[in-house]
C-alpha atoms as a PDB file:
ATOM      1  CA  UNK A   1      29.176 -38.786  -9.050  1.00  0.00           C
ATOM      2  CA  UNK A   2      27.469 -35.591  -9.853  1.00  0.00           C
ATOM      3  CA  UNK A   3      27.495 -34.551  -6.030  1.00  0.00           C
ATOM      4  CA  UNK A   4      31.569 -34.826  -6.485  1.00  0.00           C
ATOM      5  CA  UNK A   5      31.746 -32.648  -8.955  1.00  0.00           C
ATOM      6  CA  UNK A   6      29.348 -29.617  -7.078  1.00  0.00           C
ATOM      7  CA  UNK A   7      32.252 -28.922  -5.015  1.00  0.00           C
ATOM      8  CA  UNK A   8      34.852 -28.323  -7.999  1.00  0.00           C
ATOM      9  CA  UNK A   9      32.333 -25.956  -9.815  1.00  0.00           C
ATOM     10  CA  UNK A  10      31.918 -23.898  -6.998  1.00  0.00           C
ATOM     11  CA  UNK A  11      35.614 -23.348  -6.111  1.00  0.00           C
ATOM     12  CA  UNK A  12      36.122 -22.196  -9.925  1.00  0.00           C
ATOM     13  CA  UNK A  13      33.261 -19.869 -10.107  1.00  0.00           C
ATOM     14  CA  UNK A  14      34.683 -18.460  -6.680  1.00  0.00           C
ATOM     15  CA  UNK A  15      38.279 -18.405  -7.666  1.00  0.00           C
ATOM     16  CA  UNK A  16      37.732 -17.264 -11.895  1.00  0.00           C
ATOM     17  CA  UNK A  17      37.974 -13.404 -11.929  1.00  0.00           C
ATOM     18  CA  UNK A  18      35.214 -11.934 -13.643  1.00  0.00           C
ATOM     19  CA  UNK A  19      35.339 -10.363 -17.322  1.00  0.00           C
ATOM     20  CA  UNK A  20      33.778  -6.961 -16.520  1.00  0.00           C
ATOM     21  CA  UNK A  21      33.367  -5.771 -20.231  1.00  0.00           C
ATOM     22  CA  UNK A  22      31.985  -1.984 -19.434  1.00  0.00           C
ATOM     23  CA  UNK A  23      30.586  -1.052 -15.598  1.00  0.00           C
ATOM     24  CA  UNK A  24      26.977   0.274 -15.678  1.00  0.00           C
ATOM     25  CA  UNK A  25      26.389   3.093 -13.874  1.00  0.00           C
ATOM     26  CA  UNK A  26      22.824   3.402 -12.795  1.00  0.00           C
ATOM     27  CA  UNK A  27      21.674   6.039 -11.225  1.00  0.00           C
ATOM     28  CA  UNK A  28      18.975   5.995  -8.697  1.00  0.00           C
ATOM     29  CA  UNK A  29      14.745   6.109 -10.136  1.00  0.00           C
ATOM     30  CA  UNK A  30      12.552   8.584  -8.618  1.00  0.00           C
ATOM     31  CA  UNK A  31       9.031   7.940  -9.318  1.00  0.00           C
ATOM     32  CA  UNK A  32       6.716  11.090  -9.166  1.00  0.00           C
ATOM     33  CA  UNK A  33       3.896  10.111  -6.509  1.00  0.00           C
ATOM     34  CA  UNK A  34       2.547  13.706  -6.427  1.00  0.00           C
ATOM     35  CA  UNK A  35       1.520  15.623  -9.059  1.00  0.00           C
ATOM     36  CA  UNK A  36       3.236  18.712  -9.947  1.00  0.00           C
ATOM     37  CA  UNK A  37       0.595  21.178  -9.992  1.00  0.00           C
ATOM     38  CA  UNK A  38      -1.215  19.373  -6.772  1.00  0.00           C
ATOM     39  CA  UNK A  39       0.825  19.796  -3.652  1.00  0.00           C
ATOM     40  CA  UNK A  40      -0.404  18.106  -0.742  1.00  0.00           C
ATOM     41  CA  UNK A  41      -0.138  19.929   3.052  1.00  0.00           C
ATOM     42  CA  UNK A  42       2.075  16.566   3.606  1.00  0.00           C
ATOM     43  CA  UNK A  43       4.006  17.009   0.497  1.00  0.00           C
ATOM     44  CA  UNK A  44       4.501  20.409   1.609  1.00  0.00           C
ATOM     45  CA  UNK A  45       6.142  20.037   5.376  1.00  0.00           C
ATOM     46  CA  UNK A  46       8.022  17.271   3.814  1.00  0.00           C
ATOM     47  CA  UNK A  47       9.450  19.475   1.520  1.00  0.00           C
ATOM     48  CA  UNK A  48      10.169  22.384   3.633  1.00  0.00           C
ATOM     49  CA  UNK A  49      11.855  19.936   5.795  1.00  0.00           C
ATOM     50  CA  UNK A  50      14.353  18.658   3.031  1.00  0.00           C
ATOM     51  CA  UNK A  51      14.977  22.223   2.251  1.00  0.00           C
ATOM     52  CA  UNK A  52      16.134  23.038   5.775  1.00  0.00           C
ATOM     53  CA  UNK A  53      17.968  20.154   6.172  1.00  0.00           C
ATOM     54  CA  UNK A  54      16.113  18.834   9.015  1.00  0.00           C
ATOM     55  CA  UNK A  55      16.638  15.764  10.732  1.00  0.00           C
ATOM     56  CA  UNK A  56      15.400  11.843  10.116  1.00  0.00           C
ATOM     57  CA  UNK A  57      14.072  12.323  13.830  1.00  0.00           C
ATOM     58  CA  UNK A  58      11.975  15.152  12.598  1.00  0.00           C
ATOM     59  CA  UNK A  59      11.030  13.897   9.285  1.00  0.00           C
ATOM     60  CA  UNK A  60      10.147  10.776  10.982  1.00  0.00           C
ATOM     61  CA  UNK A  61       7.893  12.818  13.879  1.00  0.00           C
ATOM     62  CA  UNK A  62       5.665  14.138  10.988  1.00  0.00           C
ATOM     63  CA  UNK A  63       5.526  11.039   9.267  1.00  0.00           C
ATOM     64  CA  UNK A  64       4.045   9.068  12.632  1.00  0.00           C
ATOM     65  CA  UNK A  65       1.826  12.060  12.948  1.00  0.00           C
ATOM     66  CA  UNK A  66       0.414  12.088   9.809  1.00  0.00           C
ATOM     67  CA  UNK A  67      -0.092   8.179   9.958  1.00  0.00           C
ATOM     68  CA  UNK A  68      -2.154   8.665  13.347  1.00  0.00           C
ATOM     69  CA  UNK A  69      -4.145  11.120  11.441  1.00  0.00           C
ATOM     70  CA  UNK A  70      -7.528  10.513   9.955  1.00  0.00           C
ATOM     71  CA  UNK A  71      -6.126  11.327   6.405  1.00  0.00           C
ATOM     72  CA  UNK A  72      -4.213   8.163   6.587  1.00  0.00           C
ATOM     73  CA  UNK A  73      -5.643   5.865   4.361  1.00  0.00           C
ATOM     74  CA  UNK A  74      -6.067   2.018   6.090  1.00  0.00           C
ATOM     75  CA  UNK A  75      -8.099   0.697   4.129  1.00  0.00           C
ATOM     76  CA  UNK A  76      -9.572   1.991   0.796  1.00  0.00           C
ATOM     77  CA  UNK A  77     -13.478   1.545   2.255  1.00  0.00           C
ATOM     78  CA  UNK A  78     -15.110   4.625   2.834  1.00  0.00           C
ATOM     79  CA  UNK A  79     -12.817   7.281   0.918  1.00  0.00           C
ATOM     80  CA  UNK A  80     -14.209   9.861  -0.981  1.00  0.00           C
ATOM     81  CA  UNK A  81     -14.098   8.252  -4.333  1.00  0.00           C
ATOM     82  CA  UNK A  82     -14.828   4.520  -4.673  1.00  0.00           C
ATOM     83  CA  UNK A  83     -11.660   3.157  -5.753  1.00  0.00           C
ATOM     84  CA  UNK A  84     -12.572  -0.558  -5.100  1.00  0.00           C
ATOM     85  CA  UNK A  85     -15.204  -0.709  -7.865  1.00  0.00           C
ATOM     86  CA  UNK A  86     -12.635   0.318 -10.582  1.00  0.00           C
ATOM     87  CA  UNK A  87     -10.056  -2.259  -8.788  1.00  0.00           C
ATOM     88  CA  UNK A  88     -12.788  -4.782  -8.627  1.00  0.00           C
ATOM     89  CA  UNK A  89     -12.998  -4.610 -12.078  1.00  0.00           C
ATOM     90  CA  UNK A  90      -9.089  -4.652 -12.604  1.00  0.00           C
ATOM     91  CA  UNK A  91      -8.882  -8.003 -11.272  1.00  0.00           C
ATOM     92  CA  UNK A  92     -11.661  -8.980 -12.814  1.00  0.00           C
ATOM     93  CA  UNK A  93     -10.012  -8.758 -16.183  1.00  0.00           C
ATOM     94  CA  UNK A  94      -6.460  -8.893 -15.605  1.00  0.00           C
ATOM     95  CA  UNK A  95      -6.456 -11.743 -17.691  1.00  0.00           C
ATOM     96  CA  UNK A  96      -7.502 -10.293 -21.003  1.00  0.00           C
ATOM     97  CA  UNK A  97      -5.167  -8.476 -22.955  1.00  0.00           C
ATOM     98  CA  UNK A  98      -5.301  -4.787 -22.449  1.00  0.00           C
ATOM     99  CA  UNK A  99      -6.095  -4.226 -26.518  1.00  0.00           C
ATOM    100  CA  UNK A 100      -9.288  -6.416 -25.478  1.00  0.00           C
ATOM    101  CA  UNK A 101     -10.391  -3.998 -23.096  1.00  0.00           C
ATOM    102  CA  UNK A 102     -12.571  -1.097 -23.518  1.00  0.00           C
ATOM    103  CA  UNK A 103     -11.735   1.282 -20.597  1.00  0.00           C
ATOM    104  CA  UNK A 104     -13.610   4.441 -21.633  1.00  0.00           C
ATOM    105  CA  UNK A 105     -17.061   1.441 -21.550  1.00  0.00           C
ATOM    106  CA  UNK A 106     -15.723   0.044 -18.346  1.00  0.00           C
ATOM    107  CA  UNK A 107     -15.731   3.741 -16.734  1.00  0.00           C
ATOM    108  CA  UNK A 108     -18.366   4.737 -17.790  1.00  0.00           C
ATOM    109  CA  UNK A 109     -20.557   1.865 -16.743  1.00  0.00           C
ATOM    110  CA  UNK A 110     -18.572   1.733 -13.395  1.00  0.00           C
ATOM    111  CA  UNK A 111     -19.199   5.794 -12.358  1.00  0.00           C
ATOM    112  CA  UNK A 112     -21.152   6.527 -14.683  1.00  0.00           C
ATOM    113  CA  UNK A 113     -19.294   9.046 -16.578  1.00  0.00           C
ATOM    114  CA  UNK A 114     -16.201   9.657 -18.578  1.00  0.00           C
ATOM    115  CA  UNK A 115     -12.910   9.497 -16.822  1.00  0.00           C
ATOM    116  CA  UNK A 116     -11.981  12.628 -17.817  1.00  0.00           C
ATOM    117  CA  UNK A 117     -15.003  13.886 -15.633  1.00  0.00           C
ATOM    118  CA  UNK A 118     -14.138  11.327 -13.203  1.00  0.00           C
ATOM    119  CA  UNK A 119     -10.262  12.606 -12.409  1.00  0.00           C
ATOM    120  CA  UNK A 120     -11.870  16.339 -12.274  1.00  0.00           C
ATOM    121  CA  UNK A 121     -14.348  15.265  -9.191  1.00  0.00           C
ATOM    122  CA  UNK A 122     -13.384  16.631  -5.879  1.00  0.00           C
ATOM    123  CA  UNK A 123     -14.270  13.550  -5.023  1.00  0.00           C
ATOM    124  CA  UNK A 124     -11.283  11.932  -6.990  1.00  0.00           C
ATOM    125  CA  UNK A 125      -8.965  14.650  -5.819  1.00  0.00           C
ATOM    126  CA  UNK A 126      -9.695  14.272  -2.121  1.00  0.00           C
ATOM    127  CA  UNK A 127      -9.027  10.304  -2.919  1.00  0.00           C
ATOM    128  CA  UNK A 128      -5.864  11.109  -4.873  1.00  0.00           C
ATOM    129  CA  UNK A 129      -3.976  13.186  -2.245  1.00  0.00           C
ATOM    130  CA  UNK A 130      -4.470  11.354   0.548  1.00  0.00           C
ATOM    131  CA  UNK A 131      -3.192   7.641  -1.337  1.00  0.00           C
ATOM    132  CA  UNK A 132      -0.235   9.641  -2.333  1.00  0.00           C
ATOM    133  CA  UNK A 133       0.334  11.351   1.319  1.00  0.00           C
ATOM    134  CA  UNK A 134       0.017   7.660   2.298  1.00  0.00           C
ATOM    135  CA  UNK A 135       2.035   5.769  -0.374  1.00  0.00           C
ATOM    136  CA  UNK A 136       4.862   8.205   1.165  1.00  0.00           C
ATOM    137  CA  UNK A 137       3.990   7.866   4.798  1.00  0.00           C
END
């Protein structure tokens, strides 16, 4: 009996108009993946590009390019800064509720210093542009 019915639920959700109250307009988000004050030599064609109005086709050559490169990140092994011990320890306690954690301990017993210090590093830096030159490759 209730397999009857399917068919006459269906017919008056696709033949009932709709009750729009008020349309929401959304526009589209951009999310920031470089900083500001940090330009990347990526960051930078790619802008210049935009600017002139180039083509896909020649966005898209420096994209490939840059993806053949050895600033490409493939795996995060062997980059300047270690990023897999502080994602190690991510998982590690993604469980726990973030008031439980103590990041500035974590950190510190991680690197060894203060993440202030840590995100100051050319080491970090190095790390930094080339995830974000990837992330948009």
């Amino acid at each position: 009996m209730a397999g009857t019915h399917q068919e006459y639920v269906f017919r008056f959700f696709t033949v009932r108009s709709g009750s729009l109250e008020a349309k929401v307009e959304r526009a589209p988000q951009r999310l920031l993946v470089y900083k500001p004050d940090r330009p990347t030599k990526l960051g930078i064609k790619l802008q210049q590009l935009r600017d002139a109005g180039a083509s896909q086709a020649e966005i898209q050559r420096v994209i490939v390019a840059y993806q053949a490169s050895q600033e490409h990140v493939k795996t995060l092994r062997g980059l300047p800064f270690d990023v897999i011990k502080g994602m190690d320890w991510l998982a590690e306690n993604s469980s726990k509720a973030v008031e439980d954690l103590d990041f500035p301990a974590a950190w510190q017993q991680l690197y060894g210093t203060t993440a202030k210090k840590i995100v100051a590093t050319a080491e970090y830096l190095v790390t930094l542009d080339r995830i974000s030159d990837t992330i948009v490759a």
